[in-house]
Protein backbone atom coordinates (compact mmCIF):
# COMPACT_ATOMS: atom_id res chain seq x y z
CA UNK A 1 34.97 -31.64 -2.93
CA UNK A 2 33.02 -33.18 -5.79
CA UNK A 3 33.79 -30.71 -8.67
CA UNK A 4 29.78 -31.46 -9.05
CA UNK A 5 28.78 -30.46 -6.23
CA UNK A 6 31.25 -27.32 -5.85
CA UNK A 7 29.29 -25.90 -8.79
CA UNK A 8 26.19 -26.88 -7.18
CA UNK A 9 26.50 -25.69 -4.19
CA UNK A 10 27.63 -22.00 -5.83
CA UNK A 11 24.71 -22.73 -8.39
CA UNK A 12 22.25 -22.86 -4.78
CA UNK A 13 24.02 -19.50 -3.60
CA UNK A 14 23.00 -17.56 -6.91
CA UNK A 15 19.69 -19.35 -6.67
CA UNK A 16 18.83 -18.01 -2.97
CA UNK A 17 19.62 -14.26 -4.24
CA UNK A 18 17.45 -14.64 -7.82
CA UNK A 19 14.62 -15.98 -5.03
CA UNK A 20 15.51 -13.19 -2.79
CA UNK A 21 15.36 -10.63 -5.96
CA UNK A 22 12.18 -11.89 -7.53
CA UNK A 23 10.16 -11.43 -4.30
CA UNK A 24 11.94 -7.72 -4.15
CA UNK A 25 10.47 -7.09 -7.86
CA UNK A 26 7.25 -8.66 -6.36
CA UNK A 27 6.58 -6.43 -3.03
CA UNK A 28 8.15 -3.16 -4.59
CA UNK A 29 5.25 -2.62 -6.52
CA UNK A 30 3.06 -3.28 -4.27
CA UNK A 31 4.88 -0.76 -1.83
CA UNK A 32 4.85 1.92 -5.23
CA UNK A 33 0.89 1.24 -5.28
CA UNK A 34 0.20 2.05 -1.42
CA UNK A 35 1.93 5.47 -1.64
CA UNK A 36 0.05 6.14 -4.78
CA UNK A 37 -3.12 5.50 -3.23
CA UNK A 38 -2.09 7.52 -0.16
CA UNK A 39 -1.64 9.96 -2.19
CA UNK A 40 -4.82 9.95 -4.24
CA UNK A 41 -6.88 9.18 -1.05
CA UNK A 42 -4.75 12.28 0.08
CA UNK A 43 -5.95 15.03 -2.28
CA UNK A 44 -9.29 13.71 -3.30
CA UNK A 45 -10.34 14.17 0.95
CA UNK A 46 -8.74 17.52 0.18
CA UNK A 47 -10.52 17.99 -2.90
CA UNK A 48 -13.79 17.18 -1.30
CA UNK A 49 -13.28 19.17 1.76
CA UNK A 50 -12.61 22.52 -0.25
CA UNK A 51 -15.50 21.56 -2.39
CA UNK A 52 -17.36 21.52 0.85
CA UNK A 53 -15.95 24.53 1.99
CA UNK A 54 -16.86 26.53 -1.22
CA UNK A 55 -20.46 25.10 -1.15
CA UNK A 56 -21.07 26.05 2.49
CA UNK A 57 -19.61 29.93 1.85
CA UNK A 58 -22.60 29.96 -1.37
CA UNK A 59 -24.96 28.86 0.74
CA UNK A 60 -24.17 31.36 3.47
CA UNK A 61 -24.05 33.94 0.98
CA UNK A 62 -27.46 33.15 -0.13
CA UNK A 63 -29.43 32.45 2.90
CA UNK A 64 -28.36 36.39 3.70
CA UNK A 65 -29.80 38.06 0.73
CA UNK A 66 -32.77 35.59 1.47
CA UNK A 67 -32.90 36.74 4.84
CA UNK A 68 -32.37 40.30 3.73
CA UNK A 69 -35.58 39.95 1.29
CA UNK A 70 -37.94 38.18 3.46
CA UNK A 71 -37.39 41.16 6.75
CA UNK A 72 -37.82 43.99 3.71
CA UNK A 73 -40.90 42.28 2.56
CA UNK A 74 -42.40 41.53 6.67
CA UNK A 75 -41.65 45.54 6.91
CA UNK A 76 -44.07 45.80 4.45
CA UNK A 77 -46.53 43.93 5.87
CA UNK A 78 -45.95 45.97 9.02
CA UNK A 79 -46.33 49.54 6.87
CA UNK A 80 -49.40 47.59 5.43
CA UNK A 81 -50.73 47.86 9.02
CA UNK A 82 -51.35 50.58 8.70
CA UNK A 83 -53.74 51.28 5.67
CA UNK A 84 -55.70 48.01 6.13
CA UNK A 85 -59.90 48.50 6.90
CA UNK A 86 -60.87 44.97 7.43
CA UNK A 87 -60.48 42.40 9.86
CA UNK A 88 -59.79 39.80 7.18
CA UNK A 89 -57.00 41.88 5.91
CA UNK A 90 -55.55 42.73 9.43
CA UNK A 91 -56.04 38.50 9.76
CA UNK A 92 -53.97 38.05 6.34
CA UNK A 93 -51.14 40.39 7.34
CA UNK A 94 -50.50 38.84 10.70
CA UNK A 95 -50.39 35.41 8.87
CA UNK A 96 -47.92 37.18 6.71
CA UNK A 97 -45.52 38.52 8.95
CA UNK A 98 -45.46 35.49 11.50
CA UNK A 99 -44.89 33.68 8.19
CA UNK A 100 -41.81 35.92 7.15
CA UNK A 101 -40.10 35.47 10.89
CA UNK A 102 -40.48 32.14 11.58
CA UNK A 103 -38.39 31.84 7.83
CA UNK A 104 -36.31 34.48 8.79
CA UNK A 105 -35.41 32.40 11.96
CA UNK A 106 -35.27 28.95 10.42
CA UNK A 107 -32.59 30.79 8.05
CA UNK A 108 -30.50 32.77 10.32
CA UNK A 109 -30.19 29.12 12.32
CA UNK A 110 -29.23 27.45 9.37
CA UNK A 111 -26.96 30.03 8.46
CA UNK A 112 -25.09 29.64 12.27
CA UNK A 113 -24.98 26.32 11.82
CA UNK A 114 -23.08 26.68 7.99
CA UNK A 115 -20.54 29.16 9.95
CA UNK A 116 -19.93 26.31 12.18
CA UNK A 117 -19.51 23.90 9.72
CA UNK A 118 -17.16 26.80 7.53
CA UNK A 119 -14.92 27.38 10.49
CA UNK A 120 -14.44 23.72 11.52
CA UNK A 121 -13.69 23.08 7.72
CA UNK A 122 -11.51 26.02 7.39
CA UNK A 123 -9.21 24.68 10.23
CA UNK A 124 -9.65 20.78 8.82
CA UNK A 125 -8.78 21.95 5.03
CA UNK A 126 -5.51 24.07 6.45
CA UNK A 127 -4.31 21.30 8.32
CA UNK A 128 -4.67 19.23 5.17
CA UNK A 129 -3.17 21.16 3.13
CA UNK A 130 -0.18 20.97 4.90
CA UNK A 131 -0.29 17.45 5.18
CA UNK A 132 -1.13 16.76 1.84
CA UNK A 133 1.91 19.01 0.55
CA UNK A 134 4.18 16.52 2.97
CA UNK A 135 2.71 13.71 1.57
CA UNK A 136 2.55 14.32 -1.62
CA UNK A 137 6.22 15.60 -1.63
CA UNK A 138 7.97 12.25 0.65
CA UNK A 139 5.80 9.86 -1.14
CA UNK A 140 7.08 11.37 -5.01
CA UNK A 141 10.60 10.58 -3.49
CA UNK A 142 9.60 7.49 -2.23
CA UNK A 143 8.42 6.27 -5.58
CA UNK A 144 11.30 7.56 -7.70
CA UNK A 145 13.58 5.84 -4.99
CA UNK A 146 11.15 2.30 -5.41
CA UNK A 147 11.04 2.78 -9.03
CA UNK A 148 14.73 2.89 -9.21
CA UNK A 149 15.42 -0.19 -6.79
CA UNK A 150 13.11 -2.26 -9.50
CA UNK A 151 15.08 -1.25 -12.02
CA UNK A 152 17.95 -2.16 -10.44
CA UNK A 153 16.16 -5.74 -9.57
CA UNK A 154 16.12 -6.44 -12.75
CA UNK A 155 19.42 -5.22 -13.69
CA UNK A 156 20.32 -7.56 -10.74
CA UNK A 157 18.37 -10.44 -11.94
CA UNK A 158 19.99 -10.31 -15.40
CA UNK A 159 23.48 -10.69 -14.05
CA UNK A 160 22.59 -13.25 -11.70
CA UNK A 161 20.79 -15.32 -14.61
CA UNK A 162 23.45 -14.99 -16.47
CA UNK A 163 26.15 -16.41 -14.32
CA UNK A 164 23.49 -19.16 -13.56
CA UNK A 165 23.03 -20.12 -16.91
CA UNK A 166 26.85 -20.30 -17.52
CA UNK A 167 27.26 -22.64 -14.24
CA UNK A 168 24.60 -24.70 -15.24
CA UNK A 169 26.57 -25.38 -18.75
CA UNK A 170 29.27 -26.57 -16.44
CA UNK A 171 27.57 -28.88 -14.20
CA UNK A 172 27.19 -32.68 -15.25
CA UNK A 173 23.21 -33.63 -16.80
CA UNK A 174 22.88 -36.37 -13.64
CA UNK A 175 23.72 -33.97 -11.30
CA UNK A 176 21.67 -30.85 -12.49
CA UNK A 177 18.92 -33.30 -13.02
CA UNK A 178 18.89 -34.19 -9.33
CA UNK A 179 19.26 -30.66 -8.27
CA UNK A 180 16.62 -29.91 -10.17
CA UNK A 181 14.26 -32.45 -9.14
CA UNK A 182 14.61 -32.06 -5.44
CA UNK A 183 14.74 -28.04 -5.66
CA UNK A 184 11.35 -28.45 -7.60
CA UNK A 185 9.83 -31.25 -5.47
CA UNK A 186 10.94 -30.17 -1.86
CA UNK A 187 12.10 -26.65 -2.34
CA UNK A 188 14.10 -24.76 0.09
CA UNK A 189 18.54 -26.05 0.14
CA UNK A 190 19.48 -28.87 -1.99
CA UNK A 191 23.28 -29.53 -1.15
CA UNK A 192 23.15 -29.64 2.76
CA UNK A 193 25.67 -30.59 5.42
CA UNK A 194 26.01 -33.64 7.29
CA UNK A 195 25.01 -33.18 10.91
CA UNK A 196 25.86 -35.56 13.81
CA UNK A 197 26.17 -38.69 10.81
CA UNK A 198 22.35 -37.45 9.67
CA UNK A 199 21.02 -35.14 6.65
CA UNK A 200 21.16 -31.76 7.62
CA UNK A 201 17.28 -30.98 5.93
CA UNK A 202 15.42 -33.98 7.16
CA UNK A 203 17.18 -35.21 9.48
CA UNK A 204 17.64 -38.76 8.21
CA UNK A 205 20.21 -40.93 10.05
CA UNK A 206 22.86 -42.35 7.17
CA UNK A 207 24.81 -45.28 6.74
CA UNK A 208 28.58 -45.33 8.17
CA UNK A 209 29.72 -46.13 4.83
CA UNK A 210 27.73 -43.21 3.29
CA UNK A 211 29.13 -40.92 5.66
CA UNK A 212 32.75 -41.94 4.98
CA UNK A 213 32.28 -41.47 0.82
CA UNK A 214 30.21 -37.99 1.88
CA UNK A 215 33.62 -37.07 4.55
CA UNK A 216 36.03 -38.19 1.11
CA UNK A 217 34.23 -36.25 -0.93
CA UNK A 218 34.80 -37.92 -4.53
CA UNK A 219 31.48 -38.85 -4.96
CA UNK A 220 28.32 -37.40 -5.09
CA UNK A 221 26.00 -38.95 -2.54
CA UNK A 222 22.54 -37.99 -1.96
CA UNK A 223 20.17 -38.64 1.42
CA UNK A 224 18.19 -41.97 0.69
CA UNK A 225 14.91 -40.09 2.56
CA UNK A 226 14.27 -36.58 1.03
CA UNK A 227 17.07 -37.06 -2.09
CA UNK A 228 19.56 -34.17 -1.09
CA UNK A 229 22.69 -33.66 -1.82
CA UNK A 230 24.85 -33.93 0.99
CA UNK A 231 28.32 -32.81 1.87
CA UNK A 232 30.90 -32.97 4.72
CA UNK A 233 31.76 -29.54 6.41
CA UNK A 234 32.69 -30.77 9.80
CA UNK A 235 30.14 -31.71 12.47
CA UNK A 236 29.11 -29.64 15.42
């Protein structure tokens, strides 16, 4: 084989694993920025739920010393009953203690209805807290584990840019300028195999005499349609 396109074809290898690396480095933190936000999204519903909780206890607390104060002040009314000489006062202490029930029953039914909501939360901020503690505890792994795999991209991509660079010293200015142009211009393999006397990327019939300088080797030839380079590794 072309000495050429030896080095070319290892200089495609080590450019398929950078390619493979750099999307790594790309998605990883991506990946690091979902479990992050898990996790946030995690403890602030947490958060929010014992915030809830905590509110819902106060306002419990409070509606029963309110209830507490308005049935002491409608059993004064009611002692009030007693002393009162007028109709208009009898009239005004009625009004008074209807007034103090119907509060003292709007209040009690809010108050069932914040023991509902306290027990349902109770249960929903337990569960929760147990999830949030796996969470929190897998996803920290996770991210030391991601952090450490883009790290060791790099590290990767060093060593593989590196070797790259030193093949690329090695490799003749014609053919690295070809290489280069058709990686550029049509992407995906640029040294490709002959297949069934056509180019194995496009497809492209050749010439017989093509195919016997591609079979020999010596030279480098390159497909007349798409401009790879094209070798001979035995047809199918």
């Amino acid at each position: 084989m072309h000495e050429d396109i030896r080095l070319l074809k290892e200089l495609q290898d080590i450019d398929y694993w950078i390619g493979e690396l750099e999307r790594s480095k790309a998605f990883l933190p991506d990946m690091m920025k979902n479990l992050q936000e898990q996790m946030a999204s995690m403890a602030a519903d947490l958060s929010q739920k014992k915030a809830r909780l905590q509110q819902a206890q106060i306002e419990v607390k409070d509606l029963e010393i309110k209830i507490a104060e308005t049935k002491e002040l409608k059993e004064k009314y009611q002692e009030q009953m007693l002393t009162i000489k007028t109709n208009k006062e009898y009239d005004a202490l009625v009004a008074q203690i209807e007034g103090a029930k119907t509060e003292v029953a709007k209040d009690e039914e809010r108050c069932l209805e914040l023991m509902t909501e306290i027990e349902q939360l109770k249960v929903s901020v337990a569960g929760l807290d147990e999830e949030n503690a796996t969470i929190q505890e897998d996803n920290a792994g996770r991210l030391i584990d991601l952090q450490f795999q883009i790290d060791s991209v790099q590290g990767k991509m060093d060593e593989k840019e590196a070797y790259r660079d030193n093949l690329v010293r090695k490799v003749s200015k014609t053919a690295m300028a070809t290489y280069e142009r058709v990686r550029k211009g049509r992407g995906g393999d640029v040294v490709v195999a002959l297949r069934r006397g056509a180019c194995g990327e496009c497809f492209k019939s050749q010439p017989p005499q093509k195919i016997q300088q591609i079979k020999k080797g010596t030279t480098m030839e390159t497909c007349a349609s798409c401009g790879r380079i094209l070798i001979w590794e035995g047809e199918e």
